[in-house]
C-alpha atoms as a PDB file:
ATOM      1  CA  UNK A   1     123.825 138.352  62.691  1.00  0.00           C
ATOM      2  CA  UNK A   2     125.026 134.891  61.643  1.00  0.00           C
ATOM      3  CA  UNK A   3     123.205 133.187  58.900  1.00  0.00           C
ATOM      4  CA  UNK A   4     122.560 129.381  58.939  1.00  0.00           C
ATOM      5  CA  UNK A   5     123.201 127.222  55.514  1.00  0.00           C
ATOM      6  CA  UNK A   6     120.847 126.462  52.438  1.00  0.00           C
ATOM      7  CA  UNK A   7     119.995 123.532  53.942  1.00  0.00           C
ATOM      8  CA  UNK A   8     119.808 124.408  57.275  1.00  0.00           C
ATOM      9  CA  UNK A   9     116.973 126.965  56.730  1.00  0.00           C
ATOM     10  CA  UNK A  10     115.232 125.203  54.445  1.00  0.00           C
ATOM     11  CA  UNK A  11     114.557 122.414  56.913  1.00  0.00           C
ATOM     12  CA  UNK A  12     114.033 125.151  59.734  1.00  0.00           C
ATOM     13  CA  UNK A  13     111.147 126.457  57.633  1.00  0.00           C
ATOM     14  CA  UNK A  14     109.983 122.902  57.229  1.00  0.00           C
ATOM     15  CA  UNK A  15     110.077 122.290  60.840  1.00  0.00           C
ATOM     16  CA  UNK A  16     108.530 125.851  61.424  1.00  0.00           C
ATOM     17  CA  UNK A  17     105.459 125.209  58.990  1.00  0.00           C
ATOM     18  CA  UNK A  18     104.629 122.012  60.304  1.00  0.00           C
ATOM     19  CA  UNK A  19     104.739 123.023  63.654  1.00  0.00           C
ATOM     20  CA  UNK A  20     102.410 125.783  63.071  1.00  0.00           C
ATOM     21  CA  UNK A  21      99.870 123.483  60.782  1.00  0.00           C
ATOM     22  CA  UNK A  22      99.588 120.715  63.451  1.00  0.00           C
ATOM     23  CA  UNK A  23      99.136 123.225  66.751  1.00  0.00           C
ATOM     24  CA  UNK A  24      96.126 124.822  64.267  1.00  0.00           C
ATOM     25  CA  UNK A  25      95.329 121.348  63.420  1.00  0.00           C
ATOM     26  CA  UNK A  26      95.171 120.485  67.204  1.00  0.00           C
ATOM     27  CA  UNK A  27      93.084 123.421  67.731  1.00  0.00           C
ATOM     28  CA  UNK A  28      90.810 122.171  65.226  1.00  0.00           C
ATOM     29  CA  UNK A  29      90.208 118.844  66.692  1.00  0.00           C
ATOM     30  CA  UNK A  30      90.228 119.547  69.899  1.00  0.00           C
ATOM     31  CA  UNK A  31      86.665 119.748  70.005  1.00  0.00           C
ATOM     32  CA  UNK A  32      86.431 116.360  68.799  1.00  0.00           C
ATOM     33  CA  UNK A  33      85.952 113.159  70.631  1.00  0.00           C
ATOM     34  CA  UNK A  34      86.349 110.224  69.177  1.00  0.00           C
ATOM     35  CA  UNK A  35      84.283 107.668  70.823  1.00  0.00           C
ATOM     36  CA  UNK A  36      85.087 103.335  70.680  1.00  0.00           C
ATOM     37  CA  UNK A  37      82.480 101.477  70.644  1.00  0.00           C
ATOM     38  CA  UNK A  38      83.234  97.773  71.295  1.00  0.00           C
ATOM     39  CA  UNK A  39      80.029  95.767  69.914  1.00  0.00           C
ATOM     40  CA  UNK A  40      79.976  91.910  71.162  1.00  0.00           C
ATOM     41  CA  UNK A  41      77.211  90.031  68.778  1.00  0.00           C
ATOM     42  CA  UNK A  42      74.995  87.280  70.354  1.00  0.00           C
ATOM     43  CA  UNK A  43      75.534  84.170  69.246  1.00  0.00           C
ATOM     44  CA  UNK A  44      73.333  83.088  66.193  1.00  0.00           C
ATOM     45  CA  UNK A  45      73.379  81.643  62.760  1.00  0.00           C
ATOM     46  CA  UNK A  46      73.021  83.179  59.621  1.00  0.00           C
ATOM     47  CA  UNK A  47      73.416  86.207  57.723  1.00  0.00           C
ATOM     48  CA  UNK A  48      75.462  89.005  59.119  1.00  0.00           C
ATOM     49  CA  UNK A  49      74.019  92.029  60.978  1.00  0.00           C
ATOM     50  CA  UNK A  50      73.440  95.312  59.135  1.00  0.00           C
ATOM     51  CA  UNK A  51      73.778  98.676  62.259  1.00  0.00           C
ATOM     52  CA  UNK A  52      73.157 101.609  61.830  1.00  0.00           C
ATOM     53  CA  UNK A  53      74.582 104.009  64.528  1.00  0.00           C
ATOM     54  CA  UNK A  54      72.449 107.348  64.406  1.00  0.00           C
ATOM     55  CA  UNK A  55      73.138 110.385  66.605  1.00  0.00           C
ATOM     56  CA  UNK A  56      69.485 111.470  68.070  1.00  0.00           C
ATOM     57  CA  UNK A  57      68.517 115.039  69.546  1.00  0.00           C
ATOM     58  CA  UNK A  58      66.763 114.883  73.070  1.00  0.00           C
ATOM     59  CA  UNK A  59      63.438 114.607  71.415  1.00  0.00           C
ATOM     60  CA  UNK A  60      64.326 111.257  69.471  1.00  0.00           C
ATOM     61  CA  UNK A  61      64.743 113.133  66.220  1.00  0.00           C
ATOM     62  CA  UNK A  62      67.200 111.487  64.027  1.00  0.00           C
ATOM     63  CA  UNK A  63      70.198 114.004  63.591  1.00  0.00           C
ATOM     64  CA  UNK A  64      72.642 112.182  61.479  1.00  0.00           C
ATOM     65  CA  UNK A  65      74.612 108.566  60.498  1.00  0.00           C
ATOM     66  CA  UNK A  66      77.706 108.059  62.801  1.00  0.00           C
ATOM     67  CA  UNK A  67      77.784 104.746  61.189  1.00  0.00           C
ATOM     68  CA  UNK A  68      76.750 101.860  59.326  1.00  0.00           C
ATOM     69  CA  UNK A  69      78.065  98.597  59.298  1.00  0.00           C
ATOM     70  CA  UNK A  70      76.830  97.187  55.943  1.00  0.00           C
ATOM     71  CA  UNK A  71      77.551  97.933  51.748  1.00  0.00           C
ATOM     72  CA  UNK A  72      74.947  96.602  49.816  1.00  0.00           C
ATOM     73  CA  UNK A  73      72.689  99.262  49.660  1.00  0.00           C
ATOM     74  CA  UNK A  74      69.983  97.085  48.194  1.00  0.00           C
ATOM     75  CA  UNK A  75      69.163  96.188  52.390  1.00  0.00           C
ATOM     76  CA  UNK A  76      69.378  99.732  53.932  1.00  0.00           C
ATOM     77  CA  UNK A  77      65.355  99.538  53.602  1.00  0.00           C
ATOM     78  CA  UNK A  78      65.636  96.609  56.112  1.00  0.00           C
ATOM     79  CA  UNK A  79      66.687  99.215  59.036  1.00  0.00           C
ATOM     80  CA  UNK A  80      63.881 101.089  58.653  1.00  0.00           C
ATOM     81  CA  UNK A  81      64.802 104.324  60.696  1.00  0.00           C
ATOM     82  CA  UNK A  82      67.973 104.850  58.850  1.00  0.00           C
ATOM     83  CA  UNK A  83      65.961 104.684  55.238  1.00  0.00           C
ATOM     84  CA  UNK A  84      63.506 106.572  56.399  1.00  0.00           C
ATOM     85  CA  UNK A  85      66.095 109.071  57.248  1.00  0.00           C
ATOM     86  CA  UNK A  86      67.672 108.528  53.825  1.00  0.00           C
ATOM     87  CA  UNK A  87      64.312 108.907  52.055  1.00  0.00           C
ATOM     88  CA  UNK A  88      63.255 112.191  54.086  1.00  0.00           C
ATOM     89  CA  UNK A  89      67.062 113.744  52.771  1.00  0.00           C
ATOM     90  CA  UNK A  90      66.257 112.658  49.598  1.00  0.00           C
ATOM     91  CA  UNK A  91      69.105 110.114  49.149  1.00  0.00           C
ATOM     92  CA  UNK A  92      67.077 107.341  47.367  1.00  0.00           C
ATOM     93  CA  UNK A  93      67.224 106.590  44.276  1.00  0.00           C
ATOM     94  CA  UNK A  94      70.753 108.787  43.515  1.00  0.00           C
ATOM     95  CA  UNK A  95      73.380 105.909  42.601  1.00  0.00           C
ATOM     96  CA  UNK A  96      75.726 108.172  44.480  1.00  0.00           C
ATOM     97  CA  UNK A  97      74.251 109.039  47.642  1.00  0.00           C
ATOM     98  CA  UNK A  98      76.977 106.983  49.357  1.00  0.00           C
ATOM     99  CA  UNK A  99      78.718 110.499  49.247  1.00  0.00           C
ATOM    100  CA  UNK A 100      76.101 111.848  50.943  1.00  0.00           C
ATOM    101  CA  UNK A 101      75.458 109.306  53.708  1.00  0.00           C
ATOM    102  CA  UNK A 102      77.905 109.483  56.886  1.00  0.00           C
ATOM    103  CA  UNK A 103      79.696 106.581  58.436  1.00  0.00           C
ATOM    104  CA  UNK A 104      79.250 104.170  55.355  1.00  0.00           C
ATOM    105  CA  UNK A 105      81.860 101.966  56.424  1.00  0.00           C
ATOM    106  CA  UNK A 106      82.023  98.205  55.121  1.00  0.00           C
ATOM    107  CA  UNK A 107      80.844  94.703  55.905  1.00  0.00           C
ATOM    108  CA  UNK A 108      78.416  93.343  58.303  1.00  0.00           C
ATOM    109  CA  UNK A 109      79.309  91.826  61.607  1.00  0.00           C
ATOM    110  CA  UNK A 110      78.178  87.516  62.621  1.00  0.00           C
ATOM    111  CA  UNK A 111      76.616  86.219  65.105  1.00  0.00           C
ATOM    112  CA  UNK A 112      78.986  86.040  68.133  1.00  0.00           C
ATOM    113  CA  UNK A 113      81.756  88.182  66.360  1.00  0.00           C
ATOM    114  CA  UNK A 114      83.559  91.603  68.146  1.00  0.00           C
ATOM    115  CA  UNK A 115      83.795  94.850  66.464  1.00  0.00           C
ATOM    116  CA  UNK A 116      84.969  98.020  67.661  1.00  0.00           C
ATOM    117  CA  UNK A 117      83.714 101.296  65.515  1.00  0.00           C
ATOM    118  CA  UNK A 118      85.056 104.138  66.443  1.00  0.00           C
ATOM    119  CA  UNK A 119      82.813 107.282  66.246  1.00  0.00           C
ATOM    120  CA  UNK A 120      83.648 110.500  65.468  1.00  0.00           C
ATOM    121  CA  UNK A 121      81.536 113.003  68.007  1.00  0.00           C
ATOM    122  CA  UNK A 122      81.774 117.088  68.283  1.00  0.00           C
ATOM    123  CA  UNK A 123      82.571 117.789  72.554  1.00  0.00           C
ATOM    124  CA  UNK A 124      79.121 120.281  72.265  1.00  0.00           C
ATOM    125  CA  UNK A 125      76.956 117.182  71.663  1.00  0.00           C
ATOM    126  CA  UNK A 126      77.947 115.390  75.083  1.00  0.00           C
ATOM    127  CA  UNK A 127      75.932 116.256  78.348  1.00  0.00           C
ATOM    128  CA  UNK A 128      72.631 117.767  75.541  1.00  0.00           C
ATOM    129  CA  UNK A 129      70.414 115.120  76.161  1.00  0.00           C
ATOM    130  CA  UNK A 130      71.726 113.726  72.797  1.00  0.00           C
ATOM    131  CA  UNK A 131      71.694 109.770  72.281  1.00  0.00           C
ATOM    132  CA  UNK A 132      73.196 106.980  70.084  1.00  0.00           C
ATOM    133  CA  UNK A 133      70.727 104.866  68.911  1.00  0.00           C
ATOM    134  CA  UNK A 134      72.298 100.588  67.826  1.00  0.00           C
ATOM    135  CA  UNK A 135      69.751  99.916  64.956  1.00  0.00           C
ATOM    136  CA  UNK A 136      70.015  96.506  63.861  1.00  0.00           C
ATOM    137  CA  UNK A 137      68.370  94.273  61.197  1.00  0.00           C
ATOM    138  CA  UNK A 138      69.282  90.476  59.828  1.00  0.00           C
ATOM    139  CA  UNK A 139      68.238  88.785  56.748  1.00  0.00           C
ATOM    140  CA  UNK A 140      65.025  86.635  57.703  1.00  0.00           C
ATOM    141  CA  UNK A 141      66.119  86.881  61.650  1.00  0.00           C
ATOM    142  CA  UNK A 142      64.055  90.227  62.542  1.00  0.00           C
ATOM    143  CA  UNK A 143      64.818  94.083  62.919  1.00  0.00           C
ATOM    144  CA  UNK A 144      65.383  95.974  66.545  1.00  0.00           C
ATOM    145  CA  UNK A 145      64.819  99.339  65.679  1.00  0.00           C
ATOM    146  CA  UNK A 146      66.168 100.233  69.355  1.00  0.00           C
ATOM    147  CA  UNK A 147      68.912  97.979  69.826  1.00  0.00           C
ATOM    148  CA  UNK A 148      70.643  99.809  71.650  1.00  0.00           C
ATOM    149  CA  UNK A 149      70.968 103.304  73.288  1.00  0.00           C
ATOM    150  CA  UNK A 150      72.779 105.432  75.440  1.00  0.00           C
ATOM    151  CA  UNK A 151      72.752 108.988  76.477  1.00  0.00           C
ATOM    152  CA  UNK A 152      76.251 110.911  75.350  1.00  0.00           C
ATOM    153  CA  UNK A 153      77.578 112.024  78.911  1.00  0.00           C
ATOM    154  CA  UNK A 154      80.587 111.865  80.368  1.00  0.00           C
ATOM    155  CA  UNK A 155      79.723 108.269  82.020  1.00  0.00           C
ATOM    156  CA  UNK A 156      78.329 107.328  79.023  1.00  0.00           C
ATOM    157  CA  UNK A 157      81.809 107.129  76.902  1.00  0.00           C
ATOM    158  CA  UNK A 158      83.617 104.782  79.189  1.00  0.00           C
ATOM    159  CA  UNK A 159      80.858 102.269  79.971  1.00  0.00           C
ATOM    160  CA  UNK A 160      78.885  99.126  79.291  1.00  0.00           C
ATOM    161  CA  UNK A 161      75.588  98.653  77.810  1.00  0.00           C
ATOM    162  CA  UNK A 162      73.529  95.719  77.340  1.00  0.00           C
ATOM    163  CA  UNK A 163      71.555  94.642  73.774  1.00  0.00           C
ATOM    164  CA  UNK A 164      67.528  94.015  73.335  1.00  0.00           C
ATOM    165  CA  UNK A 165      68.100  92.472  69.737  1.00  0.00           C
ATOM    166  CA  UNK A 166      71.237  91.083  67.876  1.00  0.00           C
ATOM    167  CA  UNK A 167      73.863  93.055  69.778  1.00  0.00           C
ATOM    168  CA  UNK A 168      75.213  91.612  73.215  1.00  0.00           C
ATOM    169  CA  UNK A 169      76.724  93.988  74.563  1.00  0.00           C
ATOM    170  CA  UNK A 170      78.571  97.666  73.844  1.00  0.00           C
ATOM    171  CA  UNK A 171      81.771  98.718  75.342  1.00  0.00           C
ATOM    172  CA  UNK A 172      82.836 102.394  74.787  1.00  0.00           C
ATOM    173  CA  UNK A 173      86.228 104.182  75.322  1.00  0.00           C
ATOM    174  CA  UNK A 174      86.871 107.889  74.388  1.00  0.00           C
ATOM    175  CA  UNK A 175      90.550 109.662  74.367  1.00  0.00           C
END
């Protein structure tokens, strides 16, 4: 039996380990689907828009954040679905809940400004009857605690959808 070099089968066993971590890794994910959502703002002045993106059973019952578009805690009140959820999990008043809050992500979004957010979705919660509910809120402009929402199916996650408050319009992709 011929032997390869050192080096040779030290970079074999590299190449063998990663192979085997990112088929198990692929096997991991695979139940994954990561969902674009391209959000179009109407066109106003003022403050940017705090949204939360919540993933709701078929009864309306909040499930958990996808996420938010918005840091300064001190406004999550304004969006009053998503801090009720946060009071009801007992996240209030814990200067560290960010931890425990999913999809915290960074600033808000103007008035006629494009975003896309990708969202990270599990393949068993498409086709359930399960929604994504657009929650949206601006400083002394109003709150739309229904946005926007769509039922997950597999339309659903290449298709359009039209605003009732401070989003336009929603364009999603998935891989």
């Amino acid at each position: 039996q011929r032997r390869c070099s050192g080096v040779s089968w030290a970079r074999r066993c590299v190449l063998e380990t990663a192979l085997l971590f990112f088929s198990a890794l692929g096997k991991y994910y695979s139940e994954d689907v990561v969902l674009k959502c391209k959000i179009e703002m109407i066109e106003y002045r003022g403050e940017g828009a705090y949204i939360a993106m919540s993933l709701m059973d078929e009864n309306d019952k909040y499930l958990k954040t996808l996420h938010v578009l918005g840091e300064d805690k001190t406004w999550f009140f304004d969006m009053r679905l998503f801090w009720a959820n946060l009071k009801s999990n007992g996240l209030i008043g814990d200067d560290a809940y960010y931890a425990h809050v999913d999809g915290i992500t960074g600033p808000t979004i103007g008035g006629g400004k494009n975003l896309v957010v990708p969202l990270l979705l599990n393949k068993s919660e498409i086709g359930k009857g399960y929604k994504i509910l657009f929650e949206t809120a601006v400083e002394d402009k109003g709150y739309f605690r229904d946005d926007l929402t769509f039922e997950l199916t597999e339309k659903s996650l290449n298709d359009n959808f039209e605003g009732t408050g401070f989003i336009k319009t929603i364009r999603t992709l998935s891989n």
